[in-house]
Protein backbone atom coordinates (compact mmCIF):
# COMPACT_ATOMS: atom_id res chain seq x y z
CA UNK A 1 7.55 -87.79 9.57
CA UNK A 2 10.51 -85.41 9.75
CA UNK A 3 10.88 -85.52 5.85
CA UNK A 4 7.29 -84.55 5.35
CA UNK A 5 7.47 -81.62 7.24
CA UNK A 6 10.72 -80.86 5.56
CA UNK A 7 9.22 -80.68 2.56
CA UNK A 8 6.15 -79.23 3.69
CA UNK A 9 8.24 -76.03 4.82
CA UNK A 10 10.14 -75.94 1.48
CA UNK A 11 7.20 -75.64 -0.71
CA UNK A 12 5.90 -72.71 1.78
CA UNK A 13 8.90 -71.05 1.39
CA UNK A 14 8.97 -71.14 -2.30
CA UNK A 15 5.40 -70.04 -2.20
CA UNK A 16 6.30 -67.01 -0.26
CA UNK A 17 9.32 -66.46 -2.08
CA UNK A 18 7.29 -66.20 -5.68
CA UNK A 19 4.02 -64.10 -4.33
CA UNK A 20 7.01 -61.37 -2.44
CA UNK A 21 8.50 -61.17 -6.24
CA UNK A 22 5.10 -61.10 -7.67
CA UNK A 23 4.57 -58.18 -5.16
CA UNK A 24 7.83 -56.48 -5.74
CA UNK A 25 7.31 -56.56 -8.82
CA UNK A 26 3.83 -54.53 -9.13
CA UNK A 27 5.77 -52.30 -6.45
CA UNK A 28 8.30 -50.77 -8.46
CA UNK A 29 5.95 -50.42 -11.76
CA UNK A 30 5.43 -47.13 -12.68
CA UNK A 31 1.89 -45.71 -11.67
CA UNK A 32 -0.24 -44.64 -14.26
CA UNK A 33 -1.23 -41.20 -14.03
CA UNK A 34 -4.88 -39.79 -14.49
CA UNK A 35 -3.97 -37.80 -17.13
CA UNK A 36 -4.39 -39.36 -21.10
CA UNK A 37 -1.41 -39.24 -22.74
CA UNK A 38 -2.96 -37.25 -25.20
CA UNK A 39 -3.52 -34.17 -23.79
CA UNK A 40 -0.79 -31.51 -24.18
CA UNK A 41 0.87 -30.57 -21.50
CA UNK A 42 0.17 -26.83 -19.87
CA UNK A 43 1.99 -24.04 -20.90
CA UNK A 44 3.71 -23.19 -18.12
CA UNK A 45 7.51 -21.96 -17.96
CA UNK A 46 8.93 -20.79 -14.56
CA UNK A 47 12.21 -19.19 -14.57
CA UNK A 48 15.36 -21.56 -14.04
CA UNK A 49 17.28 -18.85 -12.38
CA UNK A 50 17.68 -15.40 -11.79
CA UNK A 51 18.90 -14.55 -15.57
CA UNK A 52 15.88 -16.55 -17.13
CA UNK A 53 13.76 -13.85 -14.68
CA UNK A 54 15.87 -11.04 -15.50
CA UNK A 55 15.60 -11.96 -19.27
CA UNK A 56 11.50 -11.30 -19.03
CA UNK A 57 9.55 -8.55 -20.91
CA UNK A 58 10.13 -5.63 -18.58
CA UNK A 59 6.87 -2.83 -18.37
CA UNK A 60 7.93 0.47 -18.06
CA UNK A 61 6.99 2.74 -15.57
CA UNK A 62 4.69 5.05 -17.59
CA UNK A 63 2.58 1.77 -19.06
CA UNK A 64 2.08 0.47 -15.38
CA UNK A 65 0.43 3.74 -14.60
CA UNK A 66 -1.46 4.43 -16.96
CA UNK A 67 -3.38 1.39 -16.21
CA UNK A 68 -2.95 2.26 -12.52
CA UNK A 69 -4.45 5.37 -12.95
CA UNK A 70 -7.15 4.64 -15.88
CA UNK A 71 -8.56 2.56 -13.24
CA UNK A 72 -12.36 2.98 -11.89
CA UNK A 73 -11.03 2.61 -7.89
CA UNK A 74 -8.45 5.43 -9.12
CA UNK A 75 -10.60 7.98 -10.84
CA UNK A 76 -12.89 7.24 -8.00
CA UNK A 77 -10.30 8.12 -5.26
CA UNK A 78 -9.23 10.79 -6.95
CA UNK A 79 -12.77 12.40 -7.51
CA UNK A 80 -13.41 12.44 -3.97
CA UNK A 81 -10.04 14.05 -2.95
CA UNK A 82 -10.91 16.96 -5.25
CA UNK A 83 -14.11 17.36 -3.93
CA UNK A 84 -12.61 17.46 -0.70
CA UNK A 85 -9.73 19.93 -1.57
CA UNK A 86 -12.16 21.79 -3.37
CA UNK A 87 -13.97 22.74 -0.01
CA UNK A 88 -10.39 23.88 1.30
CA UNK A 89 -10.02 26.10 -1.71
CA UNK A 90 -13.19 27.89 -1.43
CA UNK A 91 -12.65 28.53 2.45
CA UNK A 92 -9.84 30.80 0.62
CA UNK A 93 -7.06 28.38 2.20
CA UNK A 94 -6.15 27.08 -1.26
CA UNK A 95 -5.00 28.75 -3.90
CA UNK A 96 -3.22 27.88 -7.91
CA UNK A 97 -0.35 29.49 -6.98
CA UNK A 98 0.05 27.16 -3.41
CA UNK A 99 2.79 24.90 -2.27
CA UNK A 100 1.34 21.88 -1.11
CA UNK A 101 2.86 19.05 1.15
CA UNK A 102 1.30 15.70 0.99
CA UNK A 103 2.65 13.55 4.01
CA UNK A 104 1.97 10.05 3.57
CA UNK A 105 0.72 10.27 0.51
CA UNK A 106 0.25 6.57 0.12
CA UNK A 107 0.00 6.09 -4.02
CA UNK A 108 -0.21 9.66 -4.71
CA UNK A 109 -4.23 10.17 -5.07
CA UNK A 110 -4.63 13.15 -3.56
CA UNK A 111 -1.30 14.68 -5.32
CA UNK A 112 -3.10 13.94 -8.64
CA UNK A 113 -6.07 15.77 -7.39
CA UNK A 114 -4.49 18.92 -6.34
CA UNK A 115 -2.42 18.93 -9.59
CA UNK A 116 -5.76 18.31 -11.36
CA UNK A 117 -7.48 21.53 -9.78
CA UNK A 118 -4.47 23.43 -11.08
CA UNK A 119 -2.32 23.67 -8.40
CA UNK A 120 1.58 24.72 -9.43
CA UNK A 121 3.73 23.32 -6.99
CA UNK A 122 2.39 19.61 -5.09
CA UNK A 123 4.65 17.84 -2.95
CA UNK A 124 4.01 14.10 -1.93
CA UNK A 125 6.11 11.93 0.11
CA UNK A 126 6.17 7.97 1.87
CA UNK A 127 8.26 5.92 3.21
CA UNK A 128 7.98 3.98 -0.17
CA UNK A 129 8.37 6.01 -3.36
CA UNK A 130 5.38 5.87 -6.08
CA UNK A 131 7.11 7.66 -9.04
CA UNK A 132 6.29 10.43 -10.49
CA UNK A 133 3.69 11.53 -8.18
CA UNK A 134 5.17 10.54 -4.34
CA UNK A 135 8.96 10.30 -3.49
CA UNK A 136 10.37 8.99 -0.70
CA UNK A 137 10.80 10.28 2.59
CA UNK A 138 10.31 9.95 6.32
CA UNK A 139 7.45 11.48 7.23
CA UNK A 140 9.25 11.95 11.11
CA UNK A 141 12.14 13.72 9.76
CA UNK A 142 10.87 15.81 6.23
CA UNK A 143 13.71 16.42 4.18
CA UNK A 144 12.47 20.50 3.54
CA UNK A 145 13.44 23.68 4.82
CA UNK A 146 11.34 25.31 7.61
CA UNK A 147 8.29 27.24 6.43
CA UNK A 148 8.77 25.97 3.11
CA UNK A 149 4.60 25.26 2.34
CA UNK A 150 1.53 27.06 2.27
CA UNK A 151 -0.59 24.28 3.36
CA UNK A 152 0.40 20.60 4.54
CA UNK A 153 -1.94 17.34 4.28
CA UNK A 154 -2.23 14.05 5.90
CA UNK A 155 -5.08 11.43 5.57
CA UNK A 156 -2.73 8.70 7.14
CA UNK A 157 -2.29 11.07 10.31
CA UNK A 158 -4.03 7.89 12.61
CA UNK A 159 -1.31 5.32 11.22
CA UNK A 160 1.99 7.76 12.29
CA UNK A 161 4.23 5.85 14.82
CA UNK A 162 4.93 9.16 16.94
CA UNK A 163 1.91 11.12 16.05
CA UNK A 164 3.92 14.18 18.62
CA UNK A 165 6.77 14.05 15.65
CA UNK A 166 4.66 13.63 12.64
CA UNK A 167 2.82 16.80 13.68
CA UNK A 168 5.92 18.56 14.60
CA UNK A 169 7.08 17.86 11.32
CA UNK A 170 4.39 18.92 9.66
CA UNK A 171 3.96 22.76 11.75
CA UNK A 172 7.90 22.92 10.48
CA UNK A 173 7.76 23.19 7.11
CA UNK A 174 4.76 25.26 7.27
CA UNK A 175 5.08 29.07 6.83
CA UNK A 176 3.31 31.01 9.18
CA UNK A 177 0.37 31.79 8.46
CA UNK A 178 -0.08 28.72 7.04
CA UNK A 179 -2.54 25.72 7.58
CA UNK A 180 -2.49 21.93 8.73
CA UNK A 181 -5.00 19.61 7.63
CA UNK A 182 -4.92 16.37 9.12
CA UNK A 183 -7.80 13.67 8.71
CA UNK A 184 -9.27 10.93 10.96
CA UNK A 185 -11.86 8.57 11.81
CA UNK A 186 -15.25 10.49 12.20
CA UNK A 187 -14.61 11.22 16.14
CA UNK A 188 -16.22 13.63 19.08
CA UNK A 189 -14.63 16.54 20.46
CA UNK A 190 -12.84 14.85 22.91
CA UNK A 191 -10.48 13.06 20.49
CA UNK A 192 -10.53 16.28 18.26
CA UNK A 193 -8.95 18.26 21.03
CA UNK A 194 -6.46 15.73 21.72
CA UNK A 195 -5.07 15.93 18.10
CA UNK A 196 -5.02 20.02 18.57
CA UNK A 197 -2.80 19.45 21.21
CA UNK A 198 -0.32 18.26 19.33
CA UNK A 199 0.28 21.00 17.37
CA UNK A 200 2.20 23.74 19.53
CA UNK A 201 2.52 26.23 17.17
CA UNK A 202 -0.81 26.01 15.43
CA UNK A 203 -5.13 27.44 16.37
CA UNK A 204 -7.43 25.58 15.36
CA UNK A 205 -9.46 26.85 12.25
CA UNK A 206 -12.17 24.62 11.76
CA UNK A 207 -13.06 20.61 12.56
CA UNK A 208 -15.93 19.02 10.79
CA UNK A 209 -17.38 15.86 9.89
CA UNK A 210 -17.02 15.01 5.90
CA UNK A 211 -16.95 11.90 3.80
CA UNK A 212 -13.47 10.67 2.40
CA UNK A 213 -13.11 7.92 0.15
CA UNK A 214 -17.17 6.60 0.79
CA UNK A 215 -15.82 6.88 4.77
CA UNK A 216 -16.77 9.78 7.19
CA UNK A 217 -13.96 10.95 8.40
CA UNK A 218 -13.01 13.86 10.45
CA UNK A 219 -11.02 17.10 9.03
CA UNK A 220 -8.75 18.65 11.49
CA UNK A 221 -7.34 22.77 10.32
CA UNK A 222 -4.89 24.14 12.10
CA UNK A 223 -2.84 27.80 11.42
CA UNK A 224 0.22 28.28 11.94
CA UNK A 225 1.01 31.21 14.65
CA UNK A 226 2.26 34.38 12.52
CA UNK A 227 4.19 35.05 16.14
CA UNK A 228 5.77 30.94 16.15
């Protein structure tokens, strides 16, 4: 009876021992892949290291904007910021021979505008450079004389971390007699005066309700004090 058994065990372990090869085996076959051999593989190259990126067809500056700028949200942009500076200009506040400050100019859209309409000397400056139209500067510490503009423009005034600097700045290189013109979220009088409160050495010359950019938006001008 003991033998039987014996041998009973042995051929179950032999069994097992052939269907976990059998199984191993399948295991370590290479899976097919979905893909027919046949069809050729994408071309696709990414760089192997930072020589293979630096060895890539480099676009120059002047090709990336002129596609920047031949572009229908560009012309667009730009269209409206004349239209808008063009109301400036025939309240007599803007004139061709003007020095013009664009603070936080963003890509330079309204710079191209005022150059556009003729205007000799246009200024624009960001945090991030966007050569040849906006350099680089901080727009809580401007890197010009006092009094150095006829007229200074923001349409990022809302987005200014200390709006009491950014103004400040702005009055500065101002001459007097010159103007501010700040823009902002169509608002009421309330919020209005607030922002003409920043400006200590400026009167206010005229707020009004216009559109920006397909937005309405609010148009803050301010004059510099001939006695500041």
């Amino acid at each position: 009876m003991e033998r039987h058994i014996q041998r009973l065990l042995n051929r179950v372990s032999i069994i097992s021992l052939i269907m976990g090869t059998i199984a191993l085996f399948f295991v370590l076959q290479t899976p097919q892949t979905c893909v027919p051999p046949n069809v050729p593989k994408p071309h696709l190259r990414f760089p192997k290291s930072t020589c293979d990126i630096l060895s890539r067809q480099h676009v120059p500056l002047a090709k990336k904007n002129a596609r920047l700028w031949s572009s229908k949200s560009w012309i667009n942009r730009v269209s409206s910021f004349t239209q808008f500076f063009t109301q400036i200009r025939d309240m007599g506040l803007l004139k061709i021979h003007s020095k013009v400050l664009c603070v936080s100019a963003g890509a330079g859209h309204e710079v191209m505008a005022l150059s556009k309409m003729g205007i000799d000397d246009v200024t624009g400056v960001e945090l991030v450079e966007s050569l040849p139209l906006v350099s680089r500067a901080d727009p809580h510490n401007l890197p010009f004389f006092g009094g150095a503009f006829d007229l200074a423009f923001s349409g990022h005034f809302a987005e200014a971390l200390y709006p009491g600097r950014f103004v400040e700045e702005m009055e500065r290189t101002v001459r007097k007699g010159g103007v501010s013109v700040v823009v902002v979220e169509e608002c009421g009088s309330e919020e209005v005066d607030e922002i003409v409160g920043l400006f200590r050495s400026s009167r206010l010359v005229n707020a009004a309700n216009v559109t920006l950019n397909g937005r309405k938006v609010t148009r803050i001008i301010m004059r510099r004090s001939r006695s500041a």
